[in-house]
Protein backbone atom coordinates (compact mmCIF):
# COMPACT_ATOMS: atom_id res chain seq x y z
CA UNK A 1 39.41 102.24 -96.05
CA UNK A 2 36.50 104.51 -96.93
CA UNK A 3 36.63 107.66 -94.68
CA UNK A 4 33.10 108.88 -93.86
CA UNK A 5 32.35 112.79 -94.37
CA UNK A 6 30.33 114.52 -91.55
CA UNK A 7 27.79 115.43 -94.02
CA UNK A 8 27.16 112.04 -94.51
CA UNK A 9 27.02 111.97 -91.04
CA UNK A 10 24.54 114.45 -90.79
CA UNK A 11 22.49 112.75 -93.30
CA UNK A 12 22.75 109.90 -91.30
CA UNK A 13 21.16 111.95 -87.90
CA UNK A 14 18.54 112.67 -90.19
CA UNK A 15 17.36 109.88 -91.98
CA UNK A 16 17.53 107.85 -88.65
CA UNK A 17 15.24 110.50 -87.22
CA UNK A 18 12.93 111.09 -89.73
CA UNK A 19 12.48 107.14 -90.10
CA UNK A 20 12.09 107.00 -86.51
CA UNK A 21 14.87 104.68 -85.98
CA UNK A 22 15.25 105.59 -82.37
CA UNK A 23 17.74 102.68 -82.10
CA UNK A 24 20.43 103.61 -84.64
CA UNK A 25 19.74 107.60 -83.64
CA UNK A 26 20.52 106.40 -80.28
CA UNK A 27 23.98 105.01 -80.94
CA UNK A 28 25.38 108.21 -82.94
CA UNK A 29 24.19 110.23 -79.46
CA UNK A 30 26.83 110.71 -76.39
CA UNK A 31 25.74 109.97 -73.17
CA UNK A 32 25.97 113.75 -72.14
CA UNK A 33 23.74 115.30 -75.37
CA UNK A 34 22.15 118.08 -74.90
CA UNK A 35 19.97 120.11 -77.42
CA UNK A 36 17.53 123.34 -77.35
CA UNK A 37 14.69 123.53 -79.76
CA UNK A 38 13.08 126.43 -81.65
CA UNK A 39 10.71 126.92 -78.74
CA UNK A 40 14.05 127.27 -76.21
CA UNK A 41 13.15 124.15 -74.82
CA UNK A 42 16.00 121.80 -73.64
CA UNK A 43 16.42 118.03 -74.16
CA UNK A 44 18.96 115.12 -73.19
CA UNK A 45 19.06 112.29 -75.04
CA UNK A 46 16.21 110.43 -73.88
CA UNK A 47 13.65 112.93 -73.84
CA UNK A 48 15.20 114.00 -77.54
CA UNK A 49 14.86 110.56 -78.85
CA UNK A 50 10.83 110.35 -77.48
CA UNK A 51 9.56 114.11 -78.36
CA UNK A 52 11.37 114.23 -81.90
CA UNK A 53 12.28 110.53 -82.99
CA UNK A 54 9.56 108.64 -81.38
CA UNK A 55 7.05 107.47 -84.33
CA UNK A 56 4.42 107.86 -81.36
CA UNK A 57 5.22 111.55 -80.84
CA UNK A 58 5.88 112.51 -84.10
CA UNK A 59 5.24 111.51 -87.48
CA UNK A 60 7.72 113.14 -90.18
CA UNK A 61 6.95 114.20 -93.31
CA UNK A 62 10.48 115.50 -94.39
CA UNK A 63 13.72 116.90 -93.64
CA UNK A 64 15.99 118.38 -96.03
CA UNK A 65 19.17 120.17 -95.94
CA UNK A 66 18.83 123.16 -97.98
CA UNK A 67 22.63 124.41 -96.53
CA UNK A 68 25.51 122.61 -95.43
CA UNK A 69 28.45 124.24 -93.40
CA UNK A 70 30.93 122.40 -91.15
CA UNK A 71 34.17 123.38 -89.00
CA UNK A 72 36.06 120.59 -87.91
CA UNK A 73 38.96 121.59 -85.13
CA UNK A 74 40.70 117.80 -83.76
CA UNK A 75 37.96 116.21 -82.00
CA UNK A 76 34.98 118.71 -82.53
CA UNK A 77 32.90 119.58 -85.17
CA UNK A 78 30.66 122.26 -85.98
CA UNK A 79 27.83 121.61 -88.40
CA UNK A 80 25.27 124.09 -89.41
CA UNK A 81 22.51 123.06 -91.57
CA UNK A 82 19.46 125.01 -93.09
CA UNK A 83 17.01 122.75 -92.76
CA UNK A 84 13.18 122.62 -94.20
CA UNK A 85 11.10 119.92 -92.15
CA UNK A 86 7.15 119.10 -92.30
CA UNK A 87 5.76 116.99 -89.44
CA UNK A 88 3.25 116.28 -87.74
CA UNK A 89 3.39 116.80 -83.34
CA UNK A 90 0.84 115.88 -81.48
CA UNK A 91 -2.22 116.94 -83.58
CA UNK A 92 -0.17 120.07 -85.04
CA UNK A 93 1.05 120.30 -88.15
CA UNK A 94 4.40 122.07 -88.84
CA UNK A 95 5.99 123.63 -91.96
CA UNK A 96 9.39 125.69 -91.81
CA UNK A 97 13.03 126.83 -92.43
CA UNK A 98 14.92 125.88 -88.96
CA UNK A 99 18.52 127.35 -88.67
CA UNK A 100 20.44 124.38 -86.94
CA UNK A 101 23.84 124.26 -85.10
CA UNK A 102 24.96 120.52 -84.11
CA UNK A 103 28.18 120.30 -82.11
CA UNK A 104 29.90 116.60 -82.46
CA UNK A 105 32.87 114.95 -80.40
CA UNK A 106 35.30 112.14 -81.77
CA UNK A 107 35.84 109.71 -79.44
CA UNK A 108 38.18 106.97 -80.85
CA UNK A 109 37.50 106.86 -84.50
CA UNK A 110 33.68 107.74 -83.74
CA UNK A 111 31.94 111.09 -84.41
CA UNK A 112 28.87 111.39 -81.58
CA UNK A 113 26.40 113.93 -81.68
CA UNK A 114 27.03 116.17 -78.78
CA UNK A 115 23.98 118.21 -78.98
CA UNK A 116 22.70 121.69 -80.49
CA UNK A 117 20.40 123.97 -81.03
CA UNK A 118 17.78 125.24 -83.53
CA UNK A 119 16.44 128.40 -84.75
CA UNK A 120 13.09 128.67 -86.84
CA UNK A 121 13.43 130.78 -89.68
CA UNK A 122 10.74 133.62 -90.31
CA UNK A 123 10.33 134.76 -94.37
């Protein structure tokens, strides 16, 4: 049987976000997420999944993982990513280098994404 990295995990998170899949996004959450933006702002799952995956709220241009770091310990893993994302937010655009930490738990033979926390990056 094919064991599945986190980063393609990660990738995963991503591609499901930036296609605005809030469905499949949805599954790989737990029920207790909880992340913090750039802006310090704090989201569960539901608000998450309609101000960042929502093709209503936001429109994504891109999201690529520049860095790729992870720390698994049992049944928690720490991923920290280097991300550079374009969107669009309302009527804003954005362009930028965000720092990300994202914690996950394994429950049964399932990684879920816990929650995190992101950092914009200013060069």
């Amino acid at each position: 049987m094919e064991t599945i990295t986190m980063k393609q995990i990660s990738d995963s998170r991503s591609t499901h976000q930036i296609n605005g899949d809030m469905k499949a996004l949805e599954v790989m959450m737990h029920d207790s997420f909880r992340y913090v933006d750039s802006s310090g702002r704090q989201f569960d799952k539901e608000t998450f999944l309609d101000q960042f995956v929502d093709p209503e709220s936001i429109q994504w241009i891109a999201q690529e993982t520049v860095t790729f770091n992870e720390t698994i310990k049992g049944e928690l893993a720490i991923v920290h990513v280097l991300l550079e994302e374009r969107f669009i937010l309302g009527t804003n655009a954005y362009e930028g280098r965000f720092w990300a930490l994202h914690l996950y738990i394994k429950e049964g033979d399932t990684w879920l994404w816990q929650g995190g926390q992101a950092t914009m990056i200013n060069e």
